[in-house]
N, C-alpha and C. Protein backbone atom coordinates (compact mmCIF):
# COMPACT_ATOMS: atom_id res chain seq x y z
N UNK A 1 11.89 -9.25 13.37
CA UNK A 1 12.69 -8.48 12.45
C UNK A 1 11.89 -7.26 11.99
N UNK A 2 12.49 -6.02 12.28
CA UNK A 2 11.63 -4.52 11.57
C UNK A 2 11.54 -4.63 10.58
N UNK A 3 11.86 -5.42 9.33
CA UNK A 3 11.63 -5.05 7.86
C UNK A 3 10.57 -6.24 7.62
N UNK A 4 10.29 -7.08 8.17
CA UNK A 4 9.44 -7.90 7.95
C UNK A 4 7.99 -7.37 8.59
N UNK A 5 7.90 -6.77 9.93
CA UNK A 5 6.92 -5.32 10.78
C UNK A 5 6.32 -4.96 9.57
N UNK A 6 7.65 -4.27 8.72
CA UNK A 6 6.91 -2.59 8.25
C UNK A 6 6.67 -3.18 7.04
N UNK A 7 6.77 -3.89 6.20
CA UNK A 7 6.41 -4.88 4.85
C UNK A 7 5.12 -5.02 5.18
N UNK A 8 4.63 -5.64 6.06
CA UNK A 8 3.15 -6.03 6.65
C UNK A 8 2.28 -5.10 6.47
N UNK A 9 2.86 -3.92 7.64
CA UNK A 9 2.28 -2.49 7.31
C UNK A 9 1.94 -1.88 5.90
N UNK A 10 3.03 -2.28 4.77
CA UNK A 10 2.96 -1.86 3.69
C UNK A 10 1.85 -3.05 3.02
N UNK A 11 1.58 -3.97 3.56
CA UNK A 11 0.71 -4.79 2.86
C UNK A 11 -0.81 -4.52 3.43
N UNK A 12 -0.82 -3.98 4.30
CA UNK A 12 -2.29 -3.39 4.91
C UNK A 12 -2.61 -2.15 4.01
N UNK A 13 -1.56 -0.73 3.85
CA UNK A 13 -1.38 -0.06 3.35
C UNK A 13 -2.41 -0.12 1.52
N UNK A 14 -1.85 -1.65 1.02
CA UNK A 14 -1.88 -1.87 -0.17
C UNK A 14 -3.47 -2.28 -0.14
N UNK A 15 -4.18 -2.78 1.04
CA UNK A 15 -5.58 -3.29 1.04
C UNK A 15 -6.27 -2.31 1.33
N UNK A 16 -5.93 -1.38 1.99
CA UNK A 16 -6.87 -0.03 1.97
C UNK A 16 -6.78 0.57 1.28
N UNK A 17 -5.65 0.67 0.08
CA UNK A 17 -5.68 1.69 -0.99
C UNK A 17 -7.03 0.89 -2.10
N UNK A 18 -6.93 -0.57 -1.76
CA UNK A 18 -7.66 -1.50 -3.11
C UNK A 18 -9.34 -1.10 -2.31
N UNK A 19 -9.62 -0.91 -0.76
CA UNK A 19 -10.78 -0.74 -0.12
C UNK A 19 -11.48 0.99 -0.64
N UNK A 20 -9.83 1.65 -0.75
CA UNK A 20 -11.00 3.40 -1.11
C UNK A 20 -10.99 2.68 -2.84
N UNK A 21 -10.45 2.46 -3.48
CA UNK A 21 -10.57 2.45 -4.70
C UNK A 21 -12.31 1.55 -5.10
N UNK A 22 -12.82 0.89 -4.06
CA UNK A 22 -14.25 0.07 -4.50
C UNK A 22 -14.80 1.27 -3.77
N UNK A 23 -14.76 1.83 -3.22
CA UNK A 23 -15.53 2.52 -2.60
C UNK A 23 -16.04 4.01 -3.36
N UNK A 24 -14.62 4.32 -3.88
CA UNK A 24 -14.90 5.15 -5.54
C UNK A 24 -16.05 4.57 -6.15
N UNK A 25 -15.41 3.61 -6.91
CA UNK A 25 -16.62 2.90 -7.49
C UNK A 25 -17.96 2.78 -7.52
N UNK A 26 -18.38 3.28 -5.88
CA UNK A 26 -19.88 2.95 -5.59
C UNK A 26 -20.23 4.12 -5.07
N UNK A 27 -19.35 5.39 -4.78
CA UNK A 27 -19.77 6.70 -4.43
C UNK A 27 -19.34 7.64 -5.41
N UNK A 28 -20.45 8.06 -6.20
CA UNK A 28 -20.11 8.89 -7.39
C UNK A 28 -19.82 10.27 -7.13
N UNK A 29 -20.36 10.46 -7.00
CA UNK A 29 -19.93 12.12 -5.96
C UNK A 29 -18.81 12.31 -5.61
N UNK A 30 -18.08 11.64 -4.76
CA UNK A 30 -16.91 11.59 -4.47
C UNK A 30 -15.69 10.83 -4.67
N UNK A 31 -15.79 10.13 -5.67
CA UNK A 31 -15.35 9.08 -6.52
C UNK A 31 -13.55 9.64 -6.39
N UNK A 32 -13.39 10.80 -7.26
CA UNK A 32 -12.41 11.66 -7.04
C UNK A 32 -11.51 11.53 -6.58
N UNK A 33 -12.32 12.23 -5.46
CA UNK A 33 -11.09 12.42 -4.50
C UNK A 33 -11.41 10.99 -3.43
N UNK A 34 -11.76 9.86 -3.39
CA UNK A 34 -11.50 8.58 -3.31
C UNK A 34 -10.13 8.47 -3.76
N UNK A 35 -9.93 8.34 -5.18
CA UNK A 35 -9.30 7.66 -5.97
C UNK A 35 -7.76 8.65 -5.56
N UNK A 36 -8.03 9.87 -5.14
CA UNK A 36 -6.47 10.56 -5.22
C UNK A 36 -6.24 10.17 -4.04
N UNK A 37 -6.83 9.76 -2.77
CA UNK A 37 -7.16 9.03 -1.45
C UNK A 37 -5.89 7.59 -1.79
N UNK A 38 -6.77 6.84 -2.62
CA UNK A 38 -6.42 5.59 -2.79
C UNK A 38 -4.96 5.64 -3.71
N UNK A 39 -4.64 6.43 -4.64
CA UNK A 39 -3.06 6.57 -5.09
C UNK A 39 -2.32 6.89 -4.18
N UNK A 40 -2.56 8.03 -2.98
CA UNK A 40 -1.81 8.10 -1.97
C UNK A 40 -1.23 6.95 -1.19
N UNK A 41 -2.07 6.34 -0.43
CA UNK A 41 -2.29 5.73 0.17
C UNK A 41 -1.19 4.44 -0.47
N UNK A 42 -1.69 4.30 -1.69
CA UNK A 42 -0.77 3.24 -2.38
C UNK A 42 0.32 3.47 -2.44
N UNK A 43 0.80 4.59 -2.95
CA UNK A 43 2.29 5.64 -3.27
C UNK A 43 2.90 4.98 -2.03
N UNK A 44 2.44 5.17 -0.68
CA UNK A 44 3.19 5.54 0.56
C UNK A 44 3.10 4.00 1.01
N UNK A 45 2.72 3.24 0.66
CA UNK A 45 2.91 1.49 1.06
C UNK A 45 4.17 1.45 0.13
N UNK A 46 3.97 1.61 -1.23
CA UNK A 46 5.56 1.08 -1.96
C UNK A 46 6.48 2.13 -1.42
N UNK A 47 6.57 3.40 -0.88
CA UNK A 47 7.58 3.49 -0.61
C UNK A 47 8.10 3.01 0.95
N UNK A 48 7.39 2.59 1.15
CA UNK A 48 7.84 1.71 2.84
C UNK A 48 8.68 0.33 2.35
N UNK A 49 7.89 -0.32 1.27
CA UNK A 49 8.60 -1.22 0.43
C UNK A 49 9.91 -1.39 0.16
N UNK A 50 10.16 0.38 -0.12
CA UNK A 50 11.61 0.25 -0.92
C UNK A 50 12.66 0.64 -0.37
N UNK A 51 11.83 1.75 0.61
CA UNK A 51 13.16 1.95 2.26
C UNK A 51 13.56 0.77 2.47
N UNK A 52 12.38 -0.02 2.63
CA UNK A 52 12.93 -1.56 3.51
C UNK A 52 14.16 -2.18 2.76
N UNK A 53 13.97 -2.46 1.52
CA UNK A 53 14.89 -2.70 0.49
C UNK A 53 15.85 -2.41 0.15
N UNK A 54 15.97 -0.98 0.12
CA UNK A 54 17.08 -0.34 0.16
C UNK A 54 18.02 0.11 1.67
N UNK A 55 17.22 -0.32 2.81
CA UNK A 55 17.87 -0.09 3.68
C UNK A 55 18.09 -1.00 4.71
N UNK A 56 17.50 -1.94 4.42
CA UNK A 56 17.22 -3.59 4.96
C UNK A 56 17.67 -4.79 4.45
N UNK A 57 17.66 -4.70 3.15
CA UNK A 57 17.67 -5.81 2.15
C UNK A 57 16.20 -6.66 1.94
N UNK A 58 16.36 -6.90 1.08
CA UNK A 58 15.09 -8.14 1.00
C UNK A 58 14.55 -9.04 2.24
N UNK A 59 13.62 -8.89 2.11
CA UNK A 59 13.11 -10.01 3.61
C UNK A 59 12.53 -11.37 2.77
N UNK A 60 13.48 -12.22 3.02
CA UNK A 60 13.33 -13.93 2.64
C UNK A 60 11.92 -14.34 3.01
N UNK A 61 11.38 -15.22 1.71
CA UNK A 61 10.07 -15.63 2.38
C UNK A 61 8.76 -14.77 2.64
N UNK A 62 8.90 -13.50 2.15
CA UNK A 62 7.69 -12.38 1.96
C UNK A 62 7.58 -11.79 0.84
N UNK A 63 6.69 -12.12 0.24
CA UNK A 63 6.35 -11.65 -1.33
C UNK A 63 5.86 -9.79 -0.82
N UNK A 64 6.44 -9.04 -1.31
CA UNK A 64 5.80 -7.33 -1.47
C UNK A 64 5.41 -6.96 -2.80
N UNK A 65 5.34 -8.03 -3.63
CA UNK A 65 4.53 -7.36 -4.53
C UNK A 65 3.05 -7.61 -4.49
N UNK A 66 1.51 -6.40 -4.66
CA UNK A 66 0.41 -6.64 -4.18
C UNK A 66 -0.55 -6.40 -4.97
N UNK A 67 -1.26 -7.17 -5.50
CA UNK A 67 -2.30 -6.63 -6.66
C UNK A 67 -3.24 -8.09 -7.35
């Protein structure tokens, strides 16, 4: 099923936004623009989320909320 695919995607999405956000953390210098890195990154997983949702319906049996 494609909405169950791209949910996944959006759940990888959600672990690399949480991977630049430690990585801020430990590179001061560039901490920054890490972090505007890692809101992106996040932004564009929930909205894969909500296409799916809104254009799929809910996928039974897959939690999308990530944190």
């Amino acid at each position: 099923m494609p909405a169950k695919e791209i949910l996944q995607e959006a759940k990888k999405l959600h672990k690399v936004s949480d991977s630049l956000d430690a990585l801020a953390v430990q590179h001061t210098p560039i901490s920054e623009a890490l972090s505007i890195l890692s809101g992106s990154v996040r932004n564009s997983a929930t909205l894969l989320e909500v296409l799916v949702t809104l254009r799929l319906g809910p996928v039974p049996g897959l939690d999308t909320v990530v944190n």
